[in-house]
PDB file of N, CA and C in Angstrom:
ATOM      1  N   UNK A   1       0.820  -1.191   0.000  1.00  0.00           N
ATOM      2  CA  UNK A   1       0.000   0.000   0.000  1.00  0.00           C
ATOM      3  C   UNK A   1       0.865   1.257   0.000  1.00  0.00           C
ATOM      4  N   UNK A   2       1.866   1.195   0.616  1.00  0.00           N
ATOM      5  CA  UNK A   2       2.516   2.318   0.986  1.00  0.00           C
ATOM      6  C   UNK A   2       3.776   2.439  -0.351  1.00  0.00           C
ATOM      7  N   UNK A   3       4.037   1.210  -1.045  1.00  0.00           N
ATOM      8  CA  UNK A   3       5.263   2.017  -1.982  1.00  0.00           C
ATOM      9  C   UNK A   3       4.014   2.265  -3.560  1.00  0.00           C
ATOM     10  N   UNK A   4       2.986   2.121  -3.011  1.00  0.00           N
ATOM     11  CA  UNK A   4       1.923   3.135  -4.310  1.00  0.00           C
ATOM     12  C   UNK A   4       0.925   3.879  -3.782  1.00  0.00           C
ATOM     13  N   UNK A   5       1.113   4.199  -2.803  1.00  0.00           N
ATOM     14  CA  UNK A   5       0.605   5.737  -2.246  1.00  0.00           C
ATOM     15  C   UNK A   5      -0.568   5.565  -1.672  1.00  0.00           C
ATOM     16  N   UNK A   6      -1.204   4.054  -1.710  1.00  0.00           N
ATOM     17  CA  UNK A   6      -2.558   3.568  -1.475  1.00  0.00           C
ATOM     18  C   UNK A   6      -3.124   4.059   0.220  1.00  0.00           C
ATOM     19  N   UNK A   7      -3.790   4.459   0.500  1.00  0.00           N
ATOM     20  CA  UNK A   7      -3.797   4.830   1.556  1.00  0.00           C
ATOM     21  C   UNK A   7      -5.456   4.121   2.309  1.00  0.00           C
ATOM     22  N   UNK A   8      -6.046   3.847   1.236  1.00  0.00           N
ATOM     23  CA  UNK A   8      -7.945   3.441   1.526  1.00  0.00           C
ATOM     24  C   UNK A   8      -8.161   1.993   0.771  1.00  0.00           C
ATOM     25  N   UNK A   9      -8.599   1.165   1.259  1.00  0.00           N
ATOM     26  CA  UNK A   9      -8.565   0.093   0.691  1.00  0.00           C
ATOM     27  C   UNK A   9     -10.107  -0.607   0.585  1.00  0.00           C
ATOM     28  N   UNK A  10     -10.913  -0.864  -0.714  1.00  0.00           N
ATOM     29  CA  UNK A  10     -12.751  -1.021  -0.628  1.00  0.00           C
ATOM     30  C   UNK A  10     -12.727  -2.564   0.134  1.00  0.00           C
ATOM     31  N   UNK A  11     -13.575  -2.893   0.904  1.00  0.00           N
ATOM     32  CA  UNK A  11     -13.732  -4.350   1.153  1.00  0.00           C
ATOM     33  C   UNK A  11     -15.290  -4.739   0.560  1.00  0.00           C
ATOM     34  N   UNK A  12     -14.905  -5.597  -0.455  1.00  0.00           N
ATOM     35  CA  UNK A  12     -16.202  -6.297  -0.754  1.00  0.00           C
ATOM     36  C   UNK A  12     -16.586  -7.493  -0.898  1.00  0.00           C
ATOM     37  N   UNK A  13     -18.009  -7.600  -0.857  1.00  0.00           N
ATOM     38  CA  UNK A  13     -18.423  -9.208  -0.306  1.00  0.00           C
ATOM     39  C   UNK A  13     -19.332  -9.047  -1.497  1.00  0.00           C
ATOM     40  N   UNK A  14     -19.173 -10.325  -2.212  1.00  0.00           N
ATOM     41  CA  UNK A  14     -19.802 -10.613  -3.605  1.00  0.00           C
ATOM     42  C   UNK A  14     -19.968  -9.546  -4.852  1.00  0.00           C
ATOM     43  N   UNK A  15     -19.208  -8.396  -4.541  1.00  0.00           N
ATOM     44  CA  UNK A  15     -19.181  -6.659  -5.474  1.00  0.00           C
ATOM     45  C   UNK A  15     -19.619  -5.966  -4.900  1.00  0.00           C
ATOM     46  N   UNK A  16     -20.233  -6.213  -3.363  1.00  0.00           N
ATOM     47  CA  UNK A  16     -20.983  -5.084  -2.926  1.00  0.00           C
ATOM     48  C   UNK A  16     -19.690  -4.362  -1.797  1.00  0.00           C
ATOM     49  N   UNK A  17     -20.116  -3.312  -1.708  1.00  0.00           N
ATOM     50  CA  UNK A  17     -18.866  -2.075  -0.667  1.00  0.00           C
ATOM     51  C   UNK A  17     -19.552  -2.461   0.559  1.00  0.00           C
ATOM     52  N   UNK A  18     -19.148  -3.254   1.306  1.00  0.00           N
ATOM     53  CA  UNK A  18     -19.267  -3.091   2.582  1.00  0.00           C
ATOM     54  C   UNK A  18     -18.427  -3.027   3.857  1.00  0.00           C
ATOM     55  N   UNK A  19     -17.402  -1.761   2.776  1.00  0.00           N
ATOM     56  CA  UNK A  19     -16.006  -1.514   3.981  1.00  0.00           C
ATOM     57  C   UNK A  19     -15.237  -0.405   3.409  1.00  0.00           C
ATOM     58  N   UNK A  20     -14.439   0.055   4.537  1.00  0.00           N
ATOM     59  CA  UNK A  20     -13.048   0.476   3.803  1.00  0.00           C
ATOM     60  C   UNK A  20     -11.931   0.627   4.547  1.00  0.00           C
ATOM     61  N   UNK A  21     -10.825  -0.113   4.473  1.00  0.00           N
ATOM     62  CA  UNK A  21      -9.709  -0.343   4.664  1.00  0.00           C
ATOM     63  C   UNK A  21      -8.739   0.917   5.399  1.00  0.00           C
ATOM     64  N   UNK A  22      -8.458   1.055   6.060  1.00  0.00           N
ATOM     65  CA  UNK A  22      -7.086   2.245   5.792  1.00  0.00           C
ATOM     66  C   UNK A  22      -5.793   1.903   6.117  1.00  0.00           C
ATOM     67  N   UNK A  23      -4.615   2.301   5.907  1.00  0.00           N
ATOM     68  CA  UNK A  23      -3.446   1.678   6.363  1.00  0.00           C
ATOM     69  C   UNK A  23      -3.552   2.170   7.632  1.00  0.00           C
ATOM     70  N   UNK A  24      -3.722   2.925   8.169  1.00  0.00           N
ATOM     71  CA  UNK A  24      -3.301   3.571   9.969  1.00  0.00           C
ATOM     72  C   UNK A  24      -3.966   2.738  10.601  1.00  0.00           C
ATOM     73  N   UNK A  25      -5.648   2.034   9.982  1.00  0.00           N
ATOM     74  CA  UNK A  25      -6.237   1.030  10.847  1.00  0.00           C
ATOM     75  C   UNK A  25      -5.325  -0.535  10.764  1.00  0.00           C
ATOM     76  N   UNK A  26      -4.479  -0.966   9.733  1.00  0.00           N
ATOM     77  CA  UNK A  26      -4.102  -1.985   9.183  1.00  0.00           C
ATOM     78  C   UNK A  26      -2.543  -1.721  10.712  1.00  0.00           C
ATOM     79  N   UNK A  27      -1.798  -0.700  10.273  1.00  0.00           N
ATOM     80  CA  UNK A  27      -0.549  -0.459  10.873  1.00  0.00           C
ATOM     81  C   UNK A  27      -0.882  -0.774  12.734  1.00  0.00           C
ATOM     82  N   UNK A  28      -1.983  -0.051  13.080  1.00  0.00           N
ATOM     83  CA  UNK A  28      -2.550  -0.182  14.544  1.00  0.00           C
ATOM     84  C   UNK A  28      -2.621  -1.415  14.844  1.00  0.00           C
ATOM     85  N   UNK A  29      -3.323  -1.870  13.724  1.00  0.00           N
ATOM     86  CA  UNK A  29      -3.689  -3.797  14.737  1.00  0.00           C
ATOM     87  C   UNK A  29      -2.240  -4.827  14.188  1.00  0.00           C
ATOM     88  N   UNK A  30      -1.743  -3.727  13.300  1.00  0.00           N
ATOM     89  CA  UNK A  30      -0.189  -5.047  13.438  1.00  0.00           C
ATOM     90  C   UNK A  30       0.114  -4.711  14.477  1.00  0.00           C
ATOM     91  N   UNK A  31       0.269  -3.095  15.319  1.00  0.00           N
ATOM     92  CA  UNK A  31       1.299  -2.960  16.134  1.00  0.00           C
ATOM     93  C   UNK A  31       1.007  -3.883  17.334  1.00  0.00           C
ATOM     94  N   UNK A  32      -0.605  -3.837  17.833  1.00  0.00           N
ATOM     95  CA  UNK A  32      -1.361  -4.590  18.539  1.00  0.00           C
ATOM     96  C   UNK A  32      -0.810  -6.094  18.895  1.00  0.00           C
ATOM     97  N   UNK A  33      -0.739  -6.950  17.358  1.00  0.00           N
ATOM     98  CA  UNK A  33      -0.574  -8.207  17.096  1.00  0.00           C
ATOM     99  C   UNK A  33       0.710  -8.570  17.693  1.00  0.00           C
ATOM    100  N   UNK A  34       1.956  -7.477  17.158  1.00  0.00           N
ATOM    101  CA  UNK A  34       3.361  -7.474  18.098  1.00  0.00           C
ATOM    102  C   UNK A  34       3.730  -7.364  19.442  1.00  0.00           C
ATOM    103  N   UNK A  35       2.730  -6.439  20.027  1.00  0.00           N
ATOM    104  CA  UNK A  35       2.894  -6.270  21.067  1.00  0.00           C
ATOM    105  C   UNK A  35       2.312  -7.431  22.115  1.00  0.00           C
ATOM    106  N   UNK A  36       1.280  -8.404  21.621  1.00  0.00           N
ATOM    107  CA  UNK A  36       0.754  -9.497  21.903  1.00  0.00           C
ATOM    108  C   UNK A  36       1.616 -11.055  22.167  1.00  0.00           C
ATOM    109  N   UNK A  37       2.091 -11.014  20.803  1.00  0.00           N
ATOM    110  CA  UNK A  37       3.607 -11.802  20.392  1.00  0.00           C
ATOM    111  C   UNK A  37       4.527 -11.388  21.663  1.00  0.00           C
ATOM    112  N   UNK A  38       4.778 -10.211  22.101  1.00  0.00           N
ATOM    113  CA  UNK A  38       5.552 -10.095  22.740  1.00  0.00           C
ATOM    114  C   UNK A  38       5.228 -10.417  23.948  1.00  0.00           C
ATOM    115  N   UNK A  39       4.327  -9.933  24.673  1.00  0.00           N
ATOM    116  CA  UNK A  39       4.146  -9.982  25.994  1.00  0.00           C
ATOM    117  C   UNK A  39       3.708 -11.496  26.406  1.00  0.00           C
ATOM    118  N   UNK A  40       3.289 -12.730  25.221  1.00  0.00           N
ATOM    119  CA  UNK A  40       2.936 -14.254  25.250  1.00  0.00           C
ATOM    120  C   UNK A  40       4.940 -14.501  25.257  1.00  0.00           C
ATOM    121  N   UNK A  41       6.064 -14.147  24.402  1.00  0.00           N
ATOM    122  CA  UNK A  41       6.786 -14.831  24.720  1.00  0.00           C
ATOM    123  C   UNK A  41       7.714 -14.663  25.790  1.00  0.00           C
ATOM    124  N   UNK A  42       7.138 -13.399  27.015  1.00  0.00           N
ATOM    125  CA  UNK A  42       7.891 -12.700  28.086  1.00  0.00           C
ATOM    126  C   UNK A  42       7.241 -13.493  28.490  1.00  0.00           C
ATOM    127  N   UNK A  43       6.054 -14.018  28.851  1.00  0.00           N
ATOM    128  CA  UNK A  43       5.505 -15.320  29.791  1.00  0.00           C
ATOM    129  C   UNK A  43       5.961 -16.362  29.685  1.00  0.00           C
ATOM    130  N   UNK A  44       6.403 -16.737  28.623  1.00  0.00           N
ATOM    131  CA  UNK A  44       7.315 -17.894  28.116  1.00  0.00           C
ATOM    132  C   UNK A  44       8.448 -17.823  29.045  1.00  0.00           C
ATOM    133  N   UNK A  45       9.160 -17.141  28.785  1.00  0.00           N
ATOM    134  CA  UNK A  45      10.794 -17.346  29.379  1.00  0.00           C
ATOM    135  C   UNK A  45      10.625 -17.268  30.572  1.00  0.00           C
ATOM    136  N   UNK A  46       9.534 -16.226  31.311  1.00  0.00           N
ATOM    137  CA  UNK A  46       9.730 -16.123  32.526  1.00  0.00           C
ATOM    138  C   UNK A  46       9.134 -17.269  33.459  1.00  0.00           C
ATOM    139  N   UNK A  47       8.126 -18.059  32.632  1.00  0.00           N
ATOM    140  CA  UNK A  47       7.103 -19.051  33.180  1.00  0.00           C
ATOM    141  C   UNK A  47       7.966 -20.212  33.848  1.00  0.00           C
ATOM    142  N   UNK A  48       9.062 -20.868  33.279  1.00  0.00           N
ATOM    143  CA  UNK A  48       9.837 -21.675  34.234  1.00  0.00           C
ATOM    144  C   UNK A  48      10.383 -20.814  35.378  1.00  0.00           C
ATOM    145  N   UNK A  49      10.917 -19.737  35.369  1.00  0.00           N
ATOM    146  CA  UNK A  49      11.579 -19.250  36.797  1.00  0.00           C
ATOM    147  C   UNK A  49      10.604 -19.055  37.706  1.00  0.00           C
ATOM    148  N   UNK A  50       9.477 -18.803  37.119  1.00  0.00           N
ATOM    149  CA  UNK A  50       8.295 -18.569  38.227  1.00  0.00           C
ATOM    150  C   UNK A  50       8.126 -19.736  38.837  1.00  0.00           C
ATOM    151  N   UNK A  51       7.981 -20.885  37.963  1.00  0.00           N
ATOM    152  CA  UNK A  51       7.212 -21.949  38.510  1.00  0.00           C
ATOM    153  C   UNK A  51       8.666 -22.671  39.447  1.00  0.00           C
ATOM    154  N   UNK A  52       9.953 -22.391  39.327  1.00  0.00           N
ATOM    155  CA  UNK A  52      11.020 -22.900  39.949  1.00  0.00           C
ATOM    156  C   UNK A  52      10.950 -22.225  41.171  1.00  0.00           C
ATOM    157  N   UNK A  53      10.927 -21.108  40.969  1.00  0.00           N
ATOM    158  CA  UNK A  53      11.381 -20.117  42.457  1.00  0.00           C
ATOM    159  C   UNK A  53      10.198 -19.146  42.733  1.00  0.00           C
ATOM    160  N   UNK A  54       9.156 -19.716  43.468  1.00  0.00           N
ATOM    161  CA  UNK A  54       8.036 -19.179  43.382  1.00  0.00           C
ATOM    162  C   UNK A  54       8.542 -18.018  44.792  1.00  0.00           C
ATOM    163  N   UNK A  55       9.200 -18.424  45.431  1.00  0.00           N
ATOM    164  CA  UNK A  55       9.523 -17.512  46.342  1.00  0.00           C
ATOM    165  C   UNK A  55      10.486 -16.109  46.276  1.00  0.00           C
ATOM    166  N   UNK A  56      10.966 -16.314  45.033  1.00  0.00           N
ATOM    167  CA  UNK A  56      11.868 -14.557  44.330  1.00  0.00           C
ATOM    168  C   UNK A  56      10.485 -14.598  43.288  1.00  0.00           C
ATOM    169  N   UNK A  57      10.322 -12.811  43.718  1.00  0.00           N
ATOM    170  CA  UNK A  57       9.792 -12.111  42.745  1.00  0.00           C
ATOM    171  C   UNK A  57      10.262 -11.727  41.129  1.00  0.00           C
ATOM    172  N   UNK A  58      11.578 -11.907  40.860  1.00  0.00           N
ATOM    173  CA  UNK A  58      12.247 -12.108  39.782  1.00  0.00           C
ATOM    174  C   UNK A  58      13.571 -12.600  39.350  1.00  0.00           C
ATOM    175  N   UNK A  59      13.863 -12.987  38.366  1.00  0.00           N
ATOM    176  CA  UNK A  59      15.446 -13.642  37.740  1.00  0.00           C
ATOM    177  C   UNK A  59      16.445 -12.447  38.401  1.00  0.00           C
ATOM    178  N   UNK A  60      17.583 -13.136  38.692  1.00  0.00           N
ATOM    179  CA  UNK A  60      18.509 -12.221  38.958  1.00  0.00           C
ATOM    180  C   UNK A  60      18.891 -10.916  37.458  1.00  0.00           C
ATOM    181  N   UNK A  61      19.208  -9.652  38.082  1.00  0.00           N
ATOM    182  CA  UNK A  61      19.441  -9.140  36.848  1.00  0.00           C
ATOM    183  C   UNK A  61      21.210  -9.260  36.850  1.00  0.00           C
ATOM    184  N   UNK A  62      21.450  -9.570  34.973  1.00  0.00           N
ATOM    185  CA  UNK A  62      22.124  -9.546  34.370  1.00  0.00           C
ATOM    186  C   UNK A  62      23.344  -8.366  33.962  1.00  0.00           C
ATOM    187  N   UNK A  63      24.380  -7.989  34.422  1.00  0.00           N
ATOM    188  CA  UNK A  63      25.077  -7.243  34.274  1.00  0.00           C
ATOM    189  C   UNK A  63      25.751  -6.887  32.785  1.00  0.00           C
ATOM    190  N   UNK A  64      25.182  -6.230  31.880  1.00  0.00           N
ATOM    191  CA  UNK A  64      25.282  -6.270  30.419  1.00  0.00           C
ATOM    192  C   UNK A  64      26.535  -5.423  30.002  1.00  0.00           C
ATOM    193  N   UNK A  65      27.057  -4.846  30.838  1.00  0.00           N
ATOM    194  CA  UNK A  65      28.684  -4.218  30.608  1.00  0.00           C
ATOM    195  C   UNK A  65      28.415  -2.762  29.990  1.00  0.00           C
ATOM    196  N   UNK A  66      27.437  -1.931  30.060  1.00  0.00           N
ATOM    197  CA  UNK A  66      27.375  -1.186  29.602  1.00  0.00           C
ATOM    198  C   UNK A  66      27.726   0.081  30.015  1.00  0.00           C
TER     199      UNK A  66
END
């Protein structure tokens, strides 16, 4: 959409208009979808330390040398 300037997109069901598309609505629910992805695979990693050491509130932090 964006490297041809498209900005509105028709949605139709059998030829009839019963929509319209925009990229800012399209861009919003990807950002949505990522941010979803993300916060399911921060439960991931963290879900064994929880279930190991239910008694620390979190993983030790990591000293990254910065």
């Amino acid at each position: 959409m964006t490297e041809r300037g498209i900005r509105y997109l028709p949605v139709l069901d059998d030829g009839v208009l019963t929509g319209i598309v925009s990229i800012g609505y399209i861009v919003k629910h990807r950002l949505a979808e990522i941010g979803s992805e993300a916060e399911a695979l921060r439960q991931y990693v963290a879900g064994p330390w929880e279930q190991l050491h239910p008694q620390v509130a979190a993983p030790p932090k990591i000293a990254t040398g910065k």
